[in-house]
Protein backbone atom coordinates (compact mmCIF):
# COMPACT_ATOMS: atom_id res chain seq x y z
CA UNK A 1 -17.93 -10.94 8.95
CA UNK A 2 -15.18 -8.78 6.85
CA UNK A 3 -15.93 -6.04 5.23
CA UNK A 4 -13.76 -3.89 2.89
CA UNK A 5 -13.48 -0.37 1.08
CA UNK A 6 -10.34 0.90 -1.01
CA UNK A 7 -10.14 4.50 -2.51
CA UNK A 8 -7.87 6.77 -4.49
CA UNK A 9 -8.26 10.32 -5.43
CA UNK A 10 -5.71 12.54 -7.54
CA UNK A 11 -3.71 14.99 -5.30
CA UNK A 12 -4.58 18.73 -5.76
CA UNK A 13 -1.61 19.59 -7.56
CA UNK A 14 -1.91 16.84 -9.87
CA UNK A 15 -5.23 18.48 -10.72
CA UNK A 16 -3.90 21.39 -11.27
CA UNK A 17 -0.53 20.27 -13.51
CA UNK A 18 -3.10 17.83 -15.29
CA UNK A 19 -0.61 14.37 -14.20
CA UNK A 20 -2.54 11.49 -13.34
CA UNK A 21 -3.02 10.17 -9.84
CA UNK A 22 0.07 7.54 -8.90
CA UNK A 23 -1.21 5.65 -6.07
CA UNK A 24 -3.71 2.38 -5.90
CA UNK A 25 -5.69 0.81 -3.61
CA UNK A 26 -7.48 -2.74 -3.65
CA UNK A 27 -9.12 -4.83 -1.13
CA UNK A 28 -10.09 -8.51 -1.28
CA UNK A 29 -12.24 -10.56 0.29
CA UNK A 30 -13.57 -13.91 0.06
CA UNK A 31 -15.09 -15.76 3.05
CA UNK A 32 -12.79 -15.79 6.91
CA UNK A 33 -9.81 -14.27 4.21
CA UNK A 34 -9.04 -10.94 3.51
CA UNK A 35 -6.29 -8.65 1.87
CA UNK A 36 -6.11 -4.73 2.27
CA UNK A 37 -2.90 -3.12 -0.30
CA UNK A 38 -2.25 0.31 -0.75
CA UNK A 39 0.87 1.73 -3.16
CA UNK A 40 2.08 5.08 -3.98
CA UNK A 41 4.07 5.56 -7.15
CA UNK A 42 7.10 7.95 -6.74
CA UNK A 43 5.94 10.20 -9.71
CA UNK A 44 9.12 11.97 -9.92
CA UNK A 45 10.99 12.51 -12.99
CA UNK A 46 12.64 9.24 -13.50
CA UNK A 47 9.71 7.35 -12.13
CA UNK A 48 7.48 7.96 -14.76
CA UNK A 49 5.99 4.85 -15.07
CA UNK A 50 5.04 4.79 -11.53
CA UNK A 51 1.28 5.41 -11.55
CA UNK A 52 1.34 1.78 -13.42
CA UNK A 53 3.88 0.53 -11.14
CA UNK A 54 1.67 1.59 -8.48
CA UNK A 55 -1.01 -0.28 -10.11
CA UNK A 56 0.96 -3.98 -10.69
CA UNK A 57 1.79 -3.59 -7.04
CA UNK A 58 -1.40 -3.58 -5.28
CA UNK A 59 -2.57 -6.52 -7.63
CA UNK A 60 0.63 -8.65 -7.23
CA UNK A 61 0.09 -8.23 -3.44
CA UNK A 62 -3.35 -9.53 -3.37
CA UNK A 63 -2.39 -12.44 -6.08
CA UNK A 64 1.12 -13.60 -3.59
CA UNK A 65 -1.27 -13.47 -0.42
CA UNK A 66 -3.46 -15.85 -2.34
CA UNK A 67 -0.87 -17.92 -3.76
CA UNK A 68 0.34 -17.94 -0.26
CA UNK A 69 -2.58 -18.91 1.20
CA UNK A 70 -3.07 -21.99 -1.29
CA UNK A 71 -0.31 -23.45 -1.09
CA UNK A 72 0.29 -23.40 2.98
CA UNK A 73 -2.96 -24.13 3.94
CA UNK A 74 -3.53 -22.89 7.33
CA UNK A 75 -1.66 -19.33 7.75
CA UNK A 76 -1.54 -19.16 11.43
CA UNK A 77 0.41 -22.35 12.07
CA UNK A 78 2.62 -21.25 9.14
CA UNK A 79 3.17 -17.59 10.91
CA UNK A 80 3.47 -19.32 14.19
CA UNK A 81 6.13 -21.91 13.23
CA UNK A 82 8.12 -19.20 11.85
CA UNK A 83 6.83 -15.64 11.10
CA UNK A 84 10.21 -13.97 9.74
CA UNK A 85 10.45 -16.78 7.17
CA UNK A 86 6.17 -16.56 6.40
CA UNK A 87 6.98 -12.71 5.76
CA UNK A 88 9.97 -12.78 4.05
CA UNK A 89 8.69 -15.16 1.22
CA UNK A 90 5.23 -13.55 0.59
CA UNK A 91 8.16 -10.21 0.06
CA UNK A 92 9.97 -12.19 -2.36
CA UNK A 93 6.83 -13.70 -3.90
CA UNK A 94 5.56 -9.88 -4.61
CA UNK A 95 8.63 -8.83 -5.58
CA UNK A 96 9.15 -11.40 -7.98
CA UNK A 97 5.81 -10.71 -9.57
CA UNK A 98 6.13 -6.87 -9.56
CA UNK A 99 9.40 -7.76 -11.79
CA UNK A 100 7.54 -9.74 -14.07
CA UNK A 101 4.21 -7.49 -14.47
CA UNK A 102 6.94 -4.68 -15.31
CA UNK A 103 8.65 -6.45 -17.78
CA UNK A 104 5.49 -7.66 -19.70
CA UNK A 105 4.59 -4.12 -19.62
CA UNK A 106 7.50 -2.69 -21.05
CA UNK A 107 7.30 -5.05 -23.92
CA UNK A 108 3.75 -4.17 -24.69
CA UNK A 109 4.31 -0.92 -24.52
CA UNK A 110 8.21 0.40 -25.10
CA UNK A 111 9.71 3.33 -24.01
CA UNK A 112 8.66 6.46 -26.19
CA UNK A 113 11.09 8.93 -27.15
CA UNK A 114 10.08 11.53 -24.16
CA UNK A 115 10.63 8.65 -21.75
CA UNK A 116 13.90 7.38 -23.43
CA UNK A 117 15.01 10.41 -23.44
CA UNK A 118 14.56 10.79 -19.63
CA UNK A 119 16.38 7.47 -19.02
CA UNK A 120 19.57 8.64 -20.98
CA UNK A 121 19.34 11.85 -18.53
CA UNK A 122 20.04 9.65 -16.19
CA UNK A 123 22.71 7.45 -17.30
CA UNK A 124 20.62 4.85 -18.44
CA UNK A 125 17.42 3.95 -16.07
CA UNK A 126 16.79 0.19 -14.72
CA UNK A 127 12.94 -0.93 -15.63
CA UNK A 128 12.10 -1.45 -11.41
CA UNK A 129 13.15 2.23 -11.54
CA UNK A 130 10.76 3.85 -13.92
CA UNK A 131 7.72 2.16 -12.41
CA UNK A 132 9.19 2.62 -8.47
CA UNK A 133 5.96 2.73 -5.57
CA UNK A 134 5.71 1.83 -2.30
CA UNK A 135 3.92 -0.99 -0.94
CA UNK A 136 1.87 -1.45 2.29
CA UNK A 137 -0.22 -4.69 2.91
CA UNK A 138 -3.25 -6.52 5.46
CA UNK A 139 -4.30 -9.68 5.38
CA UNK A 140 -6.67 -10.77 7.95
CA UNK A 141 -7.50 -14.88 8.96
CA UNK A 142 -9.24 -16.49 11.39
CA UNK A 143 -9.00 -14.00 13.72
CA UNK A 144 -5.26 -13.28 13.09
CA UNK A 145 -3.62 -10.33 11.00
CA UNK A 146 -0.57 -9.89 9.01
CA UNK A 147 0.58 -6.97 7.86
CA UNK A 148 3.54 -6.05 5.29
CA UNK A 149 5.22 -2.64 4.19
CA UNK A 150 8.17 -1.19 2.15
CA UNK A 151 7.78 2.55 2.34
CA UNK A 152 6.02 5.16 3.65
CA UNK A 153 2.50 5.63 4.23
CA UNK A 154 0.83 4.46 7.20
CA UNK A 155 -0.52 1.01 8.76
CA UNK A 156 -3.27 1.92 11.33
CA UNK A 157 -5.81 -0.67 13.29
CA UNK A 158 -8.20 -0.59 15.88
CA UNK A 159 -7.25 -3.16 19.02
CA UNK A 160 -9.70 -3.41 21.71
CA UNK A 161 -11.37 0.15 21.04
CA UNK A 162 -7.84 1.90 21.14
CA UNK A 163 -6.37 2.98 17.74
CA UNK A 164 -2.63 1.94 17.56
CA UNK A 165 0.02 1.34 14.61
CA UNK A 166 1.62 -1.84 14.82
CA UNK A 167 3.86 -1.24 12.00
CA UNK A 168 7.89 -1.66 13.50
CA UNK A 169 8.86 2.16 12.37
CA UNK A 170 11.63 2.29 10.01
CA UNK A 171 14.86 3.71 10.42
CA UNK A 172 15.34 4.40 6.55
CA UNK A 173 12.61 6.68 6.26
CA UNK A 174 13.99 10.19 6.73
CA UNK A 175 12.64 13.12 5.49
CA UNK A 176 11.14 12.78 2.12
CA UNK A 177 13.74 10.10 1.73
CA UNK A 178 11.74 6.22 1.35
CA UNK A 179 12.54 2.44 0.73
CA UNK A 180 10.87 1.22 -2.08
CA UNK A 181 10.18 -1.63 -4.29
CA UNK A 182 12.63 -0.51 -6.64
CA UNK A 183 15.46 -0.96 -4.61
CA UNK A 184 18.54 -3.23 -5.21
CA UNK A 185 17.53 -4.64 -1.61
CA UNK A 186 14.14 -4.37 -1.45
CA UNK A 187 13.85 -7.86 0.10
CA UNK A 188 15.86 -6.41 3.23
CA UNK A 189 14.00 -3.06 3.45
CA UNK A 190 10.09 -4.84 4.19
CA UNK A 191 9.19 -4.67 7.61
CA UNK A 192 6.18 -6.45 8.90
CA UNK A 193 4.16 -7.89 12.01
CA UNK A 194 1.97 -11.36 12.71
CA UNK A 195 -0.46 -10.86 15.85
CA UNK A 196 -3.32 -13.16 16.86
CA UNK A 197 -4.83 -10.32 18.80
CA UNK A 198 -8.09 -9.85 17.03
CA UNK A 199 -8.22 -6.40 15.29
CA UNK A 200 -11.55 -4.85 15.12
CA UNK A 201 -10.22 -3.17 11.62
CA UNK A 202 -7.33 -1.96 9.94
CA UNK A 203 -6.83 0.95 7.68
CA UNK A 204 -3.34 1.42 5.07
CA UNK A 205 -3.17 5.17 3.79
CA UNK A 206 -1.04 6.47 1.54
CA UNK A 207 1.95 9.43 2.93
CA UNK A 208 -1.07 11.89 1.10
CA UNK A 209 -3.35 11.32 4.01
CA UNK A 210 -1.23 11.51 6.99
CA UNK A 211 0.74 14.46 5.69
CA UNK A 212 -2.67 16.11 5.99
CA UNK A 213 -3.45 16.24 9.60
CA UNK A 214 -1.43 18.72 11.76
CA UNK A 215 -0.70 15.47 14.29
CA UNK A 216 -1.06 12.02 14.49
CA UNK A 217 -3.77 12.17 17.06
CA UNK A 218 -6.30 13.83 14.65
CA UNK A 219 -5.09 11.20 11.78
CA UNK A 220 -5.55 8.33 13.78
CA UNK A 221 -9.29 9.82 14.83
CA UNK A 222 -10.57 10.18 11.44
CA UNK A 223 -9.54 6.56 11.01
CA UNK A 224 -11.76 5.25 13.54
CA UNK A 225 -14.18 7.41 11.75
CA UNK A 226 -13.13 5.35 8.23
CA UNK A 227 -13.64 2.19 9.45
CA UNK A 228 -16.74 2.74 11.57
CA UNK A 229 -17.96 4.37 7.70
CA UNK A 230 -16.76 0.97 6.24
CA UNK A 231 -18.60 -0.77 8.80
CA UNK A 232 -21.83 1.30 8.65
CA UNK A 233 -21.61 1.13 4.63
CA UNK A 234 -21.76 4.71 5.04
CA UNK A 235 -18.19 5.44 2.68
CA UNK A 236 -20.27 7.28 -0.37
CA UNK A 237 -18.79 10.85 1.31
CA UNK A 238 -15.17 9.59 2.04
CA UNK A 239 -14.08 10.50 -2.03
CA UNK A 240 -15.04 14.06 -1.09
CA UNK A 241 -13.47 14.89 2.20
CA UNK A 242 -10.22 13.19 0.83
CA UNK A 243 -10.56 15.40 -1.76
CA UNK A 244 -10.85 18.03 0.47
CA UNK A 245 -7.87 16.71 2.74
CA UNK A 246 -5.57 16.74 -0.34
CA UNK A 247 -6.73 20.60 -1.07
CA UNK A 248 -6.39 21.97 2.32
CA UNK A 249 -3.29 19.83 2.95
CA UNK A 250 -0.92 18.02 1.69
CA UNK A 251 -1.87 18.43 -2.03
CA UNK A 252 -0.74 14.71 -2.78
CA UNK A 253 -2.54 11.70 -4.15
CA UNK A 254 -4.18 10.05 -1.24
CA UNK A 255 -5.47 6.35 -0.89
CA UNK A 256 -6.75 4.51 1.42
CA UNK A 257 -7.86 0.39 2.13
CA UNK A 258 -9.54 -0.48 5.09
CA UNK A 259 -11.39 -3.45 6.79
CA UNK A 260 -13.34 -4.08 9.77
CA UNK A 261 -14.01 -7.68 11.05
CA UNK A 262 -17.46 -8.35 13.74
């Protein structure tokens, strides 16, 4: 059985400025199939359309894992004939339908004159740009899990009892620098990982949630603690203490998507 829980809550000093939270979370699930997607919009100055690029992304994710799933049939002989080429086509499948959500939007809504404005500032803004996020994304089948991720934030899962991260780290991500779905090359900055090692549960978090904890060791604890909550049914508190987290830590939106599998 899968079971699923995705949260977001608006970072401290988003509270306090009055700016609305930028990240999204979403989980899926229907029958032996499920998808986990987190996103954090940039929210900086010339991403401010990123709280609804955050948005498009976590719902593009879920529809191209879908779509994927449709029309391939049976995932794990797909993954195992060829996992690079599996992964880098459900990338350009999202990608390709982040694009389009973002131009629909922009014609339903054009720029005002604050955010025109903003884009002259800058010479002249590309759409991607304005509603720039980060993606990170689970998909668990038949005992098998894929994960995908352009960004930061963090791809935890529980293996045999043991919580590990087996996200490939990325080389790009340096200090408050990121990859991002925005990028001329976004295609070429995803990094991902197929296993048929049975995880017990995964958990995606936004850079909100890590930045939190003083080390990794306490992070990776209180997810154990998330998914045994989203096993239990017992999330109803989890709203608060990342409220709390935010407060006492990193003062960032935080999300979080997990699922557990018995």
């Amino acid at each position: 059985m899968l079971k699923g829980h995705a949260l977001s809550v608006r970072g401290a000093s988003h509270e306090e400025d009055g700016s609305c939270c930028q990240d999204s979370a979403r989980v899926y699930i229907n029958g032996d199939f499920a998808v986990a997607v987190v996103s954090d919009g940039h929210g900086s100055e010339k991403h401010f359309r990123s709280a609804s690029g955050s948005e498009m992304a976590t719902r593009v994710a879920i529809r191209s894992l879908c779509d994927f799933r449709d029309r391939n049939g049976d995932l794990g002989e797909v993954f195992r004939k060829n996992e690079q080429n599996a992964a880098r086509r459900i990338a350009a499948n999202i990608i390709c339908g982040w694009n389009s959500e973002i131009a629909a939007h922009i014609r339903h809504l054009p720029l005002d004159e604050k955010e025109r404005s903003i884009s002259e500032k800058y010479g002249g803004l590309t759409n991607e740009v304005m509603y720039g996020a980060t993606l990170i994304a689970a998909c668990m089948f038949e005992g098998c899990c894929f994960g995908l991720q352009i960004g930061d934030g963090d791809f935890c899962a529980l293996s045999g009892g043991e919580m590990i991260s087996p996200m490939p780290e990325d080389a790009k991500l340096i200090g408050n620098l990121t990859t991002s779905l925005c990028d001329n090359d976004a295609i070429g900055s995803f990094r991902y990982f197929y296993t048929e090692n049975r995880f017990e549960g995964v958990m995606l978090s936004s850079d909100g949630l890590i930045n939190s904890f003083v080390n990794v060791e306490d992070y990776l604890k209180f997810g154990r603690r998330v998914l045994k909550a989203v096993e239990d049914g017992t999330t109803h508190s989890l709203k608060d203490h990342l409220k709390m987290r935010s407060r006492c830590g990193s003062r960032d939106d935080i999300s979080i998507s997990a699922l557990t599998a018995t």
